[in-house]
Protein backbone atom coordinates (compact mmCIF):
# COMPACT_ATOMS: atom_id res chain seq x y z
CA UNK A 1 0.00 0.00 0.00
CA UNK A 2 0.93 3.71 -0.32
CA UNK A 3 1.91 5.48 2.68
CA UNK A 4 4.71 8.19 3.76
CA UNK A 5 3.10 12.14 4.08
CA UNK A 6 2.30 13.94 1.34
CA UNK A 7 5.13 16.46 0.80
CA UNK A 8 7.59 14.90 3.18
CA UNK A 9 10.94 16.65 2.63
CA UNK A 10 14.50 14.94 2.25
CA UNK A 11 17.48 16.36 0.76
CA UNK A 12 16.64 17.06 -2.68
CA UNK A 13 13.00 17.67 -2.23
CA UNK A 14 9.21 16.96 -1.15
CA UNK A 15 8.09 13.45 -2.18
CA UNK A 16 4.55 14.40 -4.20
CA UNK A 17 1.51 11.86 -4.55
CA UNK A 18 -1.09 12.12 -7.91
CA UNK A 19 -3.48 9.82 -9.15
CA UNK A 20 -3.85 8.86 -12.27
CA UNK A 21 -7.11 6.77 -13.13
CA UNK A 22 -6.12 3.64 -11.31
CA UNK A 23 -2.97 4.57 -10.18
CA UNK A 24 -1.50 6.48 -7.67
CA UNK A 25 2.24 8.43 -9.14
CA UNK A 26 4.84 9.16 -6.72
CA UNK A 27 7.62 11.66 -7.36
CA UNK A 28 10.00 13.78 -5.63
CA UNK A 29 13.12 16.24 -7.37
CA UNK A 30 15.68 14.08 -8.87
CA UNK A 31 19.46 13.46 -7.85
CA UNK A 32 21.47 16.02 -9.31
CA UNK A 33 24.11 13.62 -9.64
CA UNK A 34 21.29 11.26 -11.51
CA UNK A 35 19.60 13.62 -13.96
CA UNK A 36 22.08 13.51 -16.55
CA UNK A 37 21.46 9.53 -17.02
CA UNK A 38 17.62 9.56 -16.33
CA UNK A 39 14.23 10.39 -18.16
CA UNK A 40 11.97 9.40 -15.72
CA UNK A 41 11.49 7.92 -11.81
CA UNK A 42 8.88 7.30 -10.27
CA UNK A 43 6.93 5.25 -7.54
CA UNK A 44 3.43 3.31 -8.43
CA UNK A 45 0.68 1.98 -6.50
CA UNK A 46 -3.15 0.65 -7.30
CA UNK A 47 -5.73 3.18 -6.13
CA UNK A 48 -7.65 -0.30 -6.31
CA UNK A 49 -6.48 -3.44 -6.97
CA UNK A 50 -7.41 -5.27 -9.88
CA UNK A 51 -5.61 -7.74 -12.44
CA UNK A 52 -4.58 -6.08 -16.01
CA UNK A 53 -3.09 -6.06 -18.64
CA UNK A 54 -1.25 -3.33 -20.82
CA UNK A 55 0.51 -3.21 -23.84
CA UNK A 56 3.95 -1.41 -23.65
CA UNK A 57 5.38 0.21 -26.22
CA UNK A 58 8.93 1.10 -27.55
CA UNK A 59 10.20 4.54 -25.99
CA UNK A 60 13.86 4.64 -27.25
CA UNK A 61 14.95 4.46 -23.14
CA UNK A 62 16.17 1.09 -20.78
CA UNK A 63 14.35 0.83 -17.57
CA UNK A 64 14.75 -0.64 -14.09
CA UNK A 65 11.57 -1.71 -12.70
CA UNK A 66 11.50 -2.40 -8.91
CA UNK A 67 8.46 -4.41 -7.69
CA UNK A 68 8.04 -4.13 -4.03
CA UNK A 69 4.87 -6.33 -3.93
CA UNK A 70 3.28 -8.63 -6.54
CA UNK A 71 5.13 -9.93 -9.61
CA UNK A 72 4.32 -9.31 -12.97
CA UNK A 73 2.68 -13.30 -13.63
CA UNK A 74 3.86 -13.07 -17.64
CA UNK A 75 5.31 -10.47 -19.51
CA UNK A 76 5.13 -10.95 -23.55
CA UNK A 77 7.33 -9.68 -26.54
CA UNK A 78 5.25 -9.40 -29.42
CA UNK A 79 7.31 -11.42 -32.68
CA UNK A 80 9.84 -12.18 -30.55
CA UNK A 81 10.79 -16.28 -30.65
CA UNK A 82 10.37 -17.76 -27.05
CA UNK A 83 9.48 -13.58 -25.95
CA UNK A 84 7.53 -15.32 -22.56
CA UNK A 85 8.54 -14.70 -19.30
CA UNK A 86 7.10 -16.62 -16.74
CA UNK A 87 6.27 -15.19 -13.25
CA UNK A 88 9.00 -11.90 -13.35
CA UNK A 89 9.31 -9.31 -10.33
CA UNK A 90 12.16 -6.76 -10.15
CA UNK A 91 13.73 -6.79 -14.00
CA UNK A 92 15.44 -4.71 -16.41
CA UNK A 93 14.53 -3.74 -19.78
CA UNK A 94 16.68 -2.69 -22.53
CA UNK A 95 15.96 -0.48 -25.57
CA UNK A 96 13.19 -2.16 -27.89
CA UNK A 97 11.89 -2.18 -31.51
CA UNK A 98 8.65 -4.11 -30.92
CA UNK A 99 5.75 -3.81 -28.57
CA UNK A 100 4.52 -6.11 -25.41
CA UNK A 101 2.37 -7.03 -22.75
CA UNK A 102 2.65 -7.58 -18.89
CA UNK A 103 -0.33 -9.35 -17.30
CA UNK A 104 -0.72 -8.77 -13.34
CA UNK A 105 -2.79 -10.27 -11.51
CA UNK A 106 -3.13 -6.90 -8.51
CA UNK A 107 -1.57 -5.42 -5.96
CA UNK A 108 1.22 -3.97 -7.79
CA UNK A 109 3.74 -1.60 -5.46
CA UNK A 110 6.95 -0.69 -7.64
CA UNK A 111 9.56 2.10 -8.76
CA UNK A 112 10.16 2.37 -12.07
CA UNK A 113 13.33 4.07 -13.39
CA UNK A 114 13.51 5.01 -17.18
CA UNK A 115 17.31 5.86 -17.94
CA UNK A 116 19.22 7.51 -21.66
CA UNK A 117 20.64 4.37 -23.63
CA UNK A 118 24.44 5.56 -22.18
CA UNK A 119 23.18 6.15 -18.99
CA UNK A 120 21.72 2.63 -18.57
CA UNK A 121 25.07 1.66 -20.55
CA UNK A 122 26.84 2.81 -17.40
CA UNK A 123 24.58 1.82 -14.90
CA UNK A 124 24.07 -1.99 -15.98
CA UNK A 125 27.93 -2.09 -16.66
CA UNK A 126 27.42 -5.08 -20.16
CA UNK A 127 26.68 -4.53 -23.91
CA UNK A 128 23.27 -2.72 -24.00
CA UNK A 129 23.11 -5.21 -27.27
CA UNK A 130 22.46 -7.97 -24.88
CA UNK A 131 19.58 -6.48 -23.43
CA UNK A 132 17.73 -5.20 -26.83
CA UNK A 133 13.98 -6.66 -26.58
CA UNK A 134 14.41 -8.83 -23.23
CA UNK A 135 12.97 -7.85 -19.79
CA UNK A 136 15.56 -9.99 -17.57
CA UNK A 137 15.14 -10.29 -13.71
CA UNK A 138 17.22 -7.57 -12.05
CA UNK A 139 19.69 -9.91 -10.20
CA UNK A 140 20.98 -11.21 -13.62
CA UNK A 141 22.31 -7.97 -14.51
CA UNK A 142 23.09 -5.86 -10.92
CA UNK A 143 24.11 -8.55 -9.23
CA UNK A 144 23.02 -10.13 -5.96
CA UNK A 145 22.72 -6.99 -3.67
CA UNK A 146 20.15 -5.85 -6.21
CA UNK A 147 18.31 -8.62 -4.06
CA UNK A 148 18.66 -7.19 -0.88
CA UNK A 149 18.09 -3.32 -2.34
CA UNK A 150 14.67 -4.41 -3.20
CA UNK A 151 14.10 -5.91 0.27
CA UNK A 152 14.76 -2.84 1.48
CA UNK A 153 13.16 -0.85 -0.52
CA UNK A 154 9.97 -3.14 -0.06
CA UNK A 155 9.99 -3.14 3.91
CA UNK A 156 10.25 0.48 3.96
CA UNK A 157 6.86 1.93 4.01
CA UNK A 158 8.08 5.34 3.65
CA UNK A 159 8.62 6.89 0.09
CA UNK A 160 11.36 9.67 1.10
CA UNK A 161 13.74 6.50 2.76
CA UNK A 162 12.75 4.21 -0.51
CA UNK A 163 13.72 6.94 -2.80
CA UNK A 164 16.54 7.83 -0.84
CA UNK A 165 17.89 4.13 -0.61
CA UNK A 166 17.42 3.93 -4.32
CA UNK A 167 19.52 7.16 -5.30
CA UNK A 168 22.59 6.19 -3.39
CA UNK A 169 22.61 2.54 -4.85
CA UNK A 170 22.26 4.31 -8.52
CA UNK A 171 24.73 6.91 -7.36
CA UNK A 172 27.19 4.11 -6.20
CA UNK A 173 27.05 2.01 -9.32
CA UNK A 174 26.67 4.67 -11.34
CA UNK A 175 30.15 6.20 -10.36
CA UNK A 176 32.08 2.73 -11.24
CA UNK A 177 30.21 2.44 -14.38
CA UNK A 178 32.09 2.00 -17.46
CA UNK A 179 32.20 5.26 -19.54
CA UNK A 180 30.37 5.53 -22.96
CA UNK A 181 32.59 6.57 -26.06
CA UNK A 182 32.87 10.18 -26.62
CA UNK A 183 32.23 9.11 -30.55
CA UNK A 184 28.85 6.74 -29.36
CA UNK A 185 27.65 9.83 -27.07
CA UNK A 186 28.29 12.22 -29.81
CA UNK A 187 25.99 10.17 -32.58
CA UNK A 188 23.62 9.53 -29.89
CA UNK A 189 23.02 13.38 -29.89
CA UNK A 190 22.82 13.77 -33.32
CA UNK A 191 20.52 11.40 -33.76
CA UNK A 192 18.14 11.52 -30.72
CA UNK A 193 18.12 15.56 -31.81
CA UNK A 194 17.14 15.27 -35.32
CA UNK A 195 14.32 12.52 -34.34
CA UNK A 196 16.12 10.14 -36.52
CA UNK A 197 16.24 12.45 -39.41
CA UNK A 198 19.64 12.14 -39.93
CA UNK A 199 21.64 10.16 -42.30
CA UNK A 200 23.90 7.61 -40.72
CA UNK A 201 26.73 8.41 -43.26
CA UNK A 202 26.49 12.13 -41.47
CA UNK A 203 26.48 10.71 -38.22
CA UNK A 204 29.79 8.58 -39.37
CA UNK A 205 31.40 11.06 -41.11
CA UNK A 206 30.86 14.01 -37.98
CA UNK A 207 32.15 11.63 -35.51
CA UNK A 208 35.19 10.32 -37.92
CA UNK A 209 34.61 6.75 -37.88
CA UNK A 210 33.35 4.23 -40.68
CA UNK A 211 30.12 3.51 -41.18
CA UNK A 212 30.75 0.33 -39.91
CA UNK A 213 32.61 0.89 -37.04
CA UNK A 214 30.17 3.23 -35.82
CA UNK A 215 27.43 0.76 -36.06
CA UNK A 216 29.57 -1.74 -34.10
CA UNK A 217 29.89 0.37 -30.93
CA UNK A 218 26.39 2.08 -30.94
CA UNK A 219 24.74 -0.83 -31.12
CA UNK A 220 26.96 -2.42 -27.95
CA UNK A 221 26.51 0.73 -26.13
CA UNK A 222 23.14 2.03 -27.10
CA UNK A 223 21.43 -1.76 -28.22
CA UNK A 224 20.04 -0.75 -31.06
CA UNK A 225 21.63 0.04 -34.70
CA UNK A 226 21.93 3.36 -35.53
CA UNK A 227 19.56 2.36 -37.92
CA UNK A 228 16.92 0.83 -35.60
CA UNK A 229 17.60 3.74 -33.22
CA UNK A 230 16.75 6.45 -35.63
CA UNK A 231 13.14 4.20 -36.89
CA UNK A 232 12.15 4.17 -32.97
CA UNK A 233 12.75 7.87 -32.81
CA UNK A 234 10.47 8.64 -35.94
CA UNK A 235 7.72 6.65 -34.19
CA UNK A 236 8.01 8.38 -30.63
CA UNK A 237 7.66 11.67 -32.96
CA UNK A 238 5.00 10.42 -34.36
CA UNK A 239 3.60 9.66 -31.28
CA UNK A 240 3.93 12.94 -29.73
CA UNK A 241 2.49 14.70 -32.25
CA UNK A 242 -0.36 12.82 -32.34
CA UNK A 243 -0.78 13.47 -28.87
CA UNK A 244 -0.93 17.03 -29.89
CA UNK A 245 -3.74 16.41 -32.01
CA UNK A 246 -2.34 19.68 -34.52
CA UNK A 247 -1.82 17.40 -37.84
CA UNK A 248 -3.04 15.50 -40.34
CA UNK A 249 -1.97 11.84 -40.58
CA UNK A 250 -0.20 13.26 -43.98
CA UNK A 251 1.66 15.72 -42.07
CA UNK A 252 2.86 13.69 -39.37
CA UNK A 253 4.42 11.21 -42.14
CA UNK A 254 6.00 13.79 -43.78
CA UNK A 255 7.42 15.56 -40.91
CA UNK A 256 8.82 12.81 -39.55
CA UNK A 257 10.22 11.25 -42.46
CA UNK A 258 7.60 8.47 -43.50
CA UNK A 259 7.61 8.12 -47.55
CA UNK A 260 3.84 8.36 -46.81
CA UNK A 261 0.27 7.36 -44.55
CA UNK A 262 0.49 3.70 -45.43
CA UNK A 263 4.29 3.72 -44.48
CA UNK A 264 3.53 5.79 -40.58
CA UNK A 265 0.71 2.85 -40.31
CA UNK A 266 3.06 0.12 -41.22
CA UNK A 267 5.35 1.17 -38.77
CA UNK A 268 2.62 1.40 -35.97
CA UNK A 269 1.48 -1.92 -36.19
CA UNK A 270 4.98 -3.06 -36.51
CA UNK A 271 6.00 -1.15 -33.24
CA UNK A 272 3.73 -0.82 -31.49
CA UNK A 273 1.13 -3.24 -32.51
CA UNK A 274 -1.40 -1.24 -33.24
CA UNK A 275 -2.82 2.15 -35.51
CA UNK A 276 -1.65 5.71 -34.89
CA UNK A 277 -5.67 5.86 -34.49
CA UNK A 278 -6.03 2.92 -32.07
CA UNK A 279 -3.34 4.61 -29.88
CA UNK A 280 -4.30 8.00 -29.82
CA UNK A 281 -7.96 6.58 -28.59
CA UNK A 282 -6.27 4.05 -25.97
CA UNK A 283 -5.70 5.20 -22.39
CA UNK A 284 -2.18 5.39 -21.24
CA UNK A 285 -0.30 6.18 -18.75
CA UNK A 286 3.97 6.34 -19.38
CA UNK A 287 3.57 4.13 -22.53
CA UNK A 288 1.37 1.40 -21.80
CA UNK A 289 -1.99 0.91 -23.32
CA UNK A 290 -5.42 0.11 -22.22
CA UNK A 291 -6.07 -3.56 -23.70
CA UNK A 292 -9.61 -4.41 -23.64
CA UNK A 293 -8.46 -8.53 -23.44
CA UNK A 294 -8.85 -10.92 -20.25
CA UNK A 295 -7.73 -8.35 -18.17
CA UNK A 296 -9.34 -5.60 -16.39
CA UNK A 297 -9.38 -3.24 -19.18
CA UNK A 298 -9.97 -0.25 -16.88
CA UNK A 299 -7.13 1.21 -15.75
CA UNK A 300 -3.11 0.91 -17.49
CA UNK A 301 -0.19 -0.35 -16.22
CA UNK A 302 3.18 1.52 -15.75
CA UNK A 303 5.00 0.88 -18.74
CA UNK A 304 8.07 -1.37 -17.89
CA UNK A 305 9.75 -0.73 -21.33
CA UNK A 306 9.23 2.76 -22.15
């Protein structure tokens, strides 16, 4: 259950409580020593507990999931040979290029940490390329004391302590990380800041490698190709500005690079699994969707992959 006082105060800030449908959101001021590698943190909790399911889609970020009650009892990858997990708690996610679902059967109490590609590169200390499209229990890839970190976290029924515990573990492992290429951070930039516009030959030529050099070490470091990086970064374009709901289908593919509708749809459904229509209409809450399936279709998950 939720508990700790709303607007308790630590070091770096109040801890904040908001619901969203059937979930309560739990924040505080990040780290400063964290934001560079992060996108989002957050705790979760039912409002009311009920099973679900929810369909998560790519969001070009790795993510550390903490479950401090229930366990996720399957989570899917979509076109993904043996994708299955059986019953998963605390995991890690890598980057992705294809959608899936996690079925829960209630109850669920977690923290869910979205990092940048080279700031989960650090953090998980292995090729990110190992990781692409898996959702992996967390003591596979932090080790043992990741273990004992979630006990903690789970016995503590106060959110300032958990999110306090949680920092200095990041903050720890995070300092004895391995350190990105200057040339892999570089192309990261250019291409997360054109929204994949950008040719890889550019990206090759800016940094000074070879084409295929470069897509060696980004794809170890970041887990996708260059390539497959730049398509997922279309589609979360895509995404936002249908979210905006200022464009034409036939503007959003050209502005973000599609040769034209049929293309941006192909790429949906290929994605994401479903229609840029289907999604705008579907509830979500930090990437997952509504499914209207055996699950209580009321309410979405927290998105473990994006």
């Amino acid at each position: 259950m939720l508990s700790g006082a709303h607007g308790g105060m630590t070091g770096v800030g109040a801890v904040e409580f908001a619901r969203l449908g059937g979930l309560w959101r739990v924040t505080r001021p990040w780290h400063p020593g964290l934001r560079p590698f992060l996108r989002s943190y957050a705790g979760y909790g039912e409002a009311v507990t009920s099973p679900y399911e929810a369909r998560v889609v790519p969001s070009g970020r790795a993510t550390l999931l903490i479950n401090l009650a229930e366990p996720f009892s399957e989570v899917r990858r979509l076109g993904v040979p043996d994708g299955v997990s059986g019953n998963i708690g605390s995991l890690v996610v890598g980057l992705e290029d294809r959608p899936a679902t996690c079925v829960h059967p209630g109850g669920q109490e977690a923290i869910r940490v979205e990092f940048t590609p080279l700031g989960a590169y650090r953090l998980f200390g292995m090729p990110m390329s190992e990781l692409t499209n898996l959702a992996v229990g967390i003591q596979d890839v932090l080790g043992p004391e990741a273990g004992t970190l979630v006990e903690r976290l789970a016995s503590s029924p106060d959110w300032a302590a958990r999110f306090d515990l949680l920092d200095a573990a990041l903050l720890a492992r995070l300092g004895r990380g391995p350190e990105p290429a200057p040339e892999v951070g570089h192309a990261w930039r250019l291409l997360s800041g054109s929204a994949g516009a950008i040719p890889i030959s550019c990206i090759a030529a800016e940094v000074g490698w070879s084409q295929g050099y470069l897509i060696r070490r980004f794809t170890q470091q970041i887990g996708l190709t260059p390539k497959g990086a730049a398509r997922i970064l279309r589609f979360r374009h895509a995404v936002a500005l249908l979210n905006r709901g200022a464009a034409s289908l036939t503007e959003i593919s050209t502005a973000c690079g599609f040769y034209d509708q049929a293309h941006l749809n192909r790429e949906f459904r290929a994605i994401a699994g479903t229609t840029p229509g289907q999604m705008v209409a579907a509830r979500r809450v930090e990437g997952a969707l509504a499914l209207p399936a055996r699950a209580n279709s009321s309410k979405t998950a927290p998105a473990i992959g994006r």
